[in-house]
Protein backbone atom coordinates (compact mmCIF):
# COMPACT_ATOMS: atom_id res chain seq x y z
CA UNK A 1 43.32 36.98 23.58
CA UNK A 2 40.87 38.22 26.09
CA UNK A 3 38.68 40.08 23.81
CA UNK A 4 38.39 36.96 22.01
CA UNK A 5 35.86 36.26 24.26
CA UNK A 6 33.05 38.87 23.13
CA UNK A 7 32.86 36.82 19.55
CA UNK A 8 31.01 33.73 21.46
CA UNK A 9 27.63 32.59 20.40
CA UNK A 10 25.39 34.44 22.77
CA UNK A 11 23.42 31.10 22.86
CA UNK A 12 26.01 28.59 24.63
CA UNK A 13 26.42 29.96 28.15
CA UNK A 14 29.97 31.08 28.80
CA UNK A 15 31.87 30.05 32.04
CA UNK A 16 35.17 31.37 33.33
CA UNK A 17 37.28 28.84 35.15
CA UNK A 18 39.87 30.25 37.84
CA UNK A 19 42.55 28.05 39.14
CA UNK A 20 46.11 27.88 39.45
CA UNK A 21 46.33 24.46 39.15
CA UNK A 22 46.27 23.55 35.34
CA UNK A 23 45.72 19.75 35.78
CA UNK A 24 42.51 20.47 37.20
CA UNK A 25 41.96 23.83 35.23
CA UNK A 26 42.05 21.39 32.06
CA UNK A 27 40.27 18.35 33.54
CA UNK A 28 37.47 20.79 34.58
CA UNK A 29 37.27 23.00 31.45
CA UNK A 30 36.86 19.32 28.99
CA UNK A 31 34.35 18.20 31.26
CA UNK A 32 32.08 22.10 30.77
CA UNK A 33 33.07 22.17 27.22
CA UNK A 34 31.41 18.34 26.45
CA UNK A 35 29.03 19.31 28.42
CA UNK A 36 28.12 22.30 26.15
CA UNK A 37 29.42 25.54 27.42
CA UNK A 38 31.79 27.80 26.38
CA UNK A 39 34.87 28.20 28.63
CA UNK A 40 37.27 30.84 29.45
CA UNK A 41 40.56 29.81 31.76
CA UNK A 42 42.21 32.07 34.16
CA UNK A 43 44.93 30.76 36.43
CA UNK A 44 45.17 33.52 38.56
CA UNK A 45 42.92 36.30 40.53
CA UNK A 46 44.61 39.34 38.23
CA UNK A 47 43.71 37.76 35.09
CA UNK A 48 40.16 36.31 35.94
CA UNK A 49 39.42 40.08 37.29
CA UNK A 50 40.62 41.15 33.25
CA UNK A 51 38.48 38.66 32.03
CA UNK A 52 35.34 39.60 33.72
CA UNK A 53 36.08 43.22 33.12
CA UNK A 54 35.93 42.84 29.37
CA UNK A 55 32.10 41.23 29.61
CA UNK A 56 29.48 39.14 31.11
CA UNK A 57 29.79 35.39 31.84
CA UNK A 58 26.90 33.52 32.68
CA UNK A 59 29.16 31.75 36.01
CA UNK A 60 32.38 32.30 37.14
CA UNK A 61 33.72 28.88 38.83
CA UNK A 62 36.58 30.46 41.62
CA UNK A 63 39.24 28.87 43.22
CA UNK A 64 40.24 30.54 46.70
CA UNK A 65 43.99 29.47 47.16
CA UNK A 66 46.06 31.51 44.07
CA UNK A 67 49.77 32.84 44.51
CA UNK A 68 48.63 36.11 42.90
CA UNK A 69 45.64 37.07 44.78
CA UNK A 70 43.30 35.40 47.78
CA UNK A 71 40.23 34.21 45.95
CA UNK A 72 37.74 35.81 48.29
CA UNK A 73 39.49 39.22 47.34
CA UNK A 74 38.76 38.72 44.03
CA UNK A 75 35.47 37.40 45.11
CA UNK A 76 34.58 40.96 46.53
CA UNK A 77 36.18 42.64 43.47
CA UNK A 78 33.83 40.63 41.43
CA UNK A 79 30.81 41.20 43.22
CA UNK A 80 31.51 44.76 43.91
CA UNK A 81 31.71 45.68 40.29
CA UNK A 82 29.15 43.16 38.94
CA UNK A 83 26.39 42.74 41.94
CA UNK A 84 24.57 40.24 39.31
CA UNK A 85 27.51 37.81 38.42
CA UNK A 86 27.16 34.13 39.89
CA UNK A 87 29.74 32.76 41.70
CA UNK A 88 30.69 29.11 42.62
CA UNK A 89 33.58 28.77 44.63
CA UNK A 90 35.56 25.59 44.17
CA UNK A 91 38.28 25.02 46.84
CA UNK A 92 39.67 22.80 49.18
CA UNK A 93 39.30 24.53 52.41
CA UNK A 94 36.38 22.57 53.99
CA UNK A 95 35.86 24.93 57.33
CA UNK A 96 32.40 26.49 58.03
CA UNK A 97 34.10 29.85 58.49
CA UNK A 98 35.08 30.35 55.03
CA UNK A 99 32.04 28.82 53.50
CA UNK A 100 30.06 30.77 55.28
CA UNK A 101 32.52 34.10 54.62
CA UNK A 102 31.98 33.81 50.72
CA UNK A 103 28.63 33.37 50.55
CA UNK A 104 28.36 36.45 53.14
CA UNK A 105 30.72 37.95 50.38
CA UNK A 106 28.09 36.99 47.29
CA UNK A 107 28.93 33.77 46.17
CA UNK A 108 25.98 31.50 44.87
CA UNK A 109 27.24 28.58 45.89
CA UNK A 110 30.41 26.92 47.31
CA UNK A 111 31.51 22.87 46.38
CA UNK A 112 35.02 21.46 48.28
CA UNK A 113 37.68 19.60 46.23
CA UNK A 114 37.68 16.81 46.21
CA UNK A 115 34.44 16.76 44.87
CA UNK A 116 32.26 14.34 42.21
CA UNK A 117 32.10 15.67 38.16
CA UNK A 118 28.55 15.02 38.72
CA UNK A 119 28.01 17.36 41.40
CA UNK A 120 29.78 20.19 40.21
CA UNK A 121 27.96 19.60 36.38
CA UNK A 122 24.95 19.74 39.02
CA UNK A 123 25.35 22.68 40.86
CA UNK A 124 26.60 24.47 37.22
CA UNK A 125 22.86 23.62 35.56
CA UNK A 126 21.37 25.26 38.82
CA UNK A 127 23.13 28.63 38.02
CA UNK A 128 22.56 28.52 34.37
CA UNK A 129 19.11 27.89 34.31
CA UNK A 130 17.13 30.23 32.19
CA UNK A 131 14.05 32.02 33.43
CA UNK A 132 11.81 32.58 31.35
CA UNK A 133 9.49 36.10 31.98
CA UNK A 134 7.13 37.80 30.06
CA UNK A 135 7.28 41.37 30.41
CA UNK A 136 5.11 43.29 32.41
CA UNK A 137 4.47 40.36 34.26
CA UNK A 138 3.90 41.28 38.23
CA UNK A 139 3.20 39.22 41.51
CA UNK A 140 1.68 40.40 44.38
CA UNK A 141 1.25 39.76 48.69
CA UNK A 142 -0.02 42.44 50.28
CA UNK A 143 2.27 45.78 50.10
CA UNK A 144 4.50 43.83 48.19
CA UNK A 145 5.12 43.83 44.56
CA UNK A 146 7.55 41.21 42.64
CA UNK A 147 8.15 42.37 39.00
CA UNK A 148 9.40 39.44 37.41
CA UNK A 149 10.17 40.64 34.10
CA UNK A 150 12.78 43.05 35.82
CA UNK A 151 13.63 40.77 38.77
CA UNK A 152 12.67 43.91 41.01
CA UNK A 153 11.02 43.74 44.22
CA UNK A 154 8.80 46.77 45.74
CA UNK A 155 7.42 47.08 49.01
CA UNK A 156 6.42 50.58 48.95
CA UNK A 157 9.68 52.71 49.04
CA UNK A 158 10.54 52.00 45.39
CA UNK A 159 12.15 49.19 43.13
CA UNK A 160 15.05 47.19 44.56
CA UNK A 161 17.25 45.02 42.05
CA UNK A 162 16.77 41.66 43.27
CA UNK A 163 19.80 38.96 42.36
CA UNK A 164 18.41 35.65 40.55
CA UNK A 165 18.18 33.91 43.91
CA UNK A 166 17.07 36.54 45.76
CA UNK A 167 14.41 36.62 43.08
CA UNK A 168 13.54 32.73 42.94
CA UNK A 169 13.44 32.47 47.29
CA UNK A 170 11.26 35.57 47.28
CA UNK A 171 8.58 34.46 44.61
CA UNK A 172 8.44 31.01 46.31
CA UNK A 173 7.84 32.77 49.19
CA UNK A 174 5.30 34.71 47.66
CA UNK A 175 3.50 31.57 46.12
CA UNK A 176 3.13 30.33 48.99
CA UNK A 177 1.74 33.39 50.96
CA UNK A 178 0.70 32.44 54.25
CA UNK A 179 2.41 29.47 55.00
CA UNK A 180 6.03 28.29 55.97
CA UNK A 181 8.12 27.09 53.64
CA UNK A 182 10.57 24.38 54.64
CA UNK A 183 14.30 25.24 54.42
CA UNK A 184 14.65 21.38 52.50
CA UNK A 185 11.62 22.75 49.83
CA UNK A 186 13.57 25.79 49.25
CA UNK A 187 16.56 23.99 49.01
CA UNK A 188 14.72 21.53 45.96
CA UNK A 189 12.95 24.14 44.03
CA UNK A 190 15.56 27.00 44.05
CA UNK A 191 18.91 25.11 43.87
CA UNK A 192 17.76 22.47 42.67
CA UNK A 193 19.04 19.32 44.65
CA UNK A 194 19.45 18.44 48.20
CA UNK A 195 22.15 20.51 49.68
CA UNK A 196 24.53 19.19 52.95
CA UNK A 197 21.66 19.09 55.50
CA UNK A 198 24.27 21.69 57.58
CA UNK A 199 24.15 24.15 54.43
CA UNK A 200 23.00 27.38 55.11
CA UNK A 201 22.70 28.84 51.41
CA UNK A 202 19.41 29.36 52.73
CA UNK A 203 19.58 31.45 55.42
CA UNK A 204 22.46 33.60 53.90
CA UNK A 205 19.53 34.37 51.08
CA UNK A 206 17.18 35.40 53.60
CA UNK A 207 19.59 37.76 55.18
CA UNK A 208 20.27 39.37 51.87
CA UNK A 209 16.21 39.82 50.94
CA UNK A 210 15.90 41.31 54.55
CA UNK A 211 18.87 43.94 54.30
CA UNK A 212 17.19 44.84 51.06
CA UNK A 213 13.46 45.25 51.84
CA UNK A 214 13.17 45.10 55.33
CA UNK A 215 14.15 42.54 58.43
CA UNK A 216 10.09 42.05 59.14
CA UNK A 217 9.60 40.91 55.92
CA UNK A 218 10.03 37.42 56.29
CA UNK A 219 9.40 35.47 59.06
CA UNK A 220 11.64 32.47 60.48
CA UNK A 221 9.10 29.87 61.79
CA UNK A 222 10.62 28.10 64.55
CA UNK A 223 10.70 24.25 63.21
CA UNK A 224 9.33 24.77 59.95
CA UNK A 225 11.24 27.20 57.29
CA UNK A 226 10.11 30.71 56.53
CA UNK A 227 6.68 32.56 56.03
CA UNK A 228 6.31 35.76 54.11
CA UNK A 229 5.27 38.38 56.70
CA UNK A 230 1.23 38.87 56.09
């Protein structure tokens, strides 16, 4: 049952899985559940939507191609209703266009089938690692103000909810006030591994921070990354 789900140890991160195709539903779902997460299985866009209606899952691993629904539909679905929810979209449509059209549309991350069990167990640590924040706890750069217990940002017109990384890009950022940051360094310390040198998780990120608090807030440095505006 679907409500079974809100009995889970709040400890274990929970995951739901979304694909139609239930050899590769199960072989994923073993492979989380060894690894130590709780998952829940959907095998179509209708039912995953249920699912994340009912609560809060730590990731939500989407396939794109589903008879029911088009996964980037229930991409925006998701992402409209919960603006916080990570998403890693598993598929095997390979074209920049559509890579580039889901992370426009919020996803955290996109992997292609085929794809290695290491890679994807990978990418899944990056999104489910905790932050830890003591409340209270504030950074600043100039006019701008990073609370990091709240993962708000202020830059003088009032708090703006910041996603986790929007958060992490903008307090690297931050740290390193006054200097570029290379795309590759962002790449390491935020998500965590070395992305396809042609990946542009980055710049999608940046886009996001700018709608949010202003396009003069960071600067692209021609050559070397991004600078925090002074």
């Amino acid at each position: 049952m679907i409500t079974d789900r809100l009995a889970h140890n709040p400890v274990v991160p929970r995951i739901l899985l979304v694909d139609d195709e239930p050899k590769i539903r199960g072989f994923i779902a073993r492979a989380l559940t060894a690894a130590g997460y709780e998952i829940d299985c959907a095998s179509g866009g209708e039912e995953a939507l249920r699912r994340a209606s009912v609560g809060e899952y730590g990731l939500v691993i989407l396939d794109l191609i589903m008879p029911d629904m088009d996964g980037r539909s229930v991409l925006t679905t998701l992402i409209r209703e919960h603006p916080d929810q990570p998403v890693l979209v598993l598929s095997c449509l390979d074209d920049v266009t559509t890579k580039v059209n889901c992370l426009d549309l919020g996803a955290h991350d996109y992997l292609t089938k085929p794809f290695s069990l290491e890679e994807l167990l990978a990418r899944v640590r990056v999104q489910l690692r905790s932050e830890t924040h003591q409340a209270g706890e504030v950074l600043r750069a100039g006019d701008l103000v990073l609370d990091v217990g709240r993962l708000q940002a202020d830059i003088g017109a009032g708090p703006v909810a910041l996603t986790r990384l929007e958060f992490l890009l903008l307090r690297e950022l931050m740290e390193h006030a006054g200097q570029s940051v290379r795309k590759d360094q962002l790449l390491a310390s935020i998500w965590g591994y070395d992305f396809d040198p042609g990946s542009n998780v980055v710049d999608v990120c940046v886009r996001r921070l700018r709608s949010k608090l202003g396009f003069d807030l960071i600067k692209t440095v021609r050559g070397a990354g991004y600078q925090l505006a002074s």
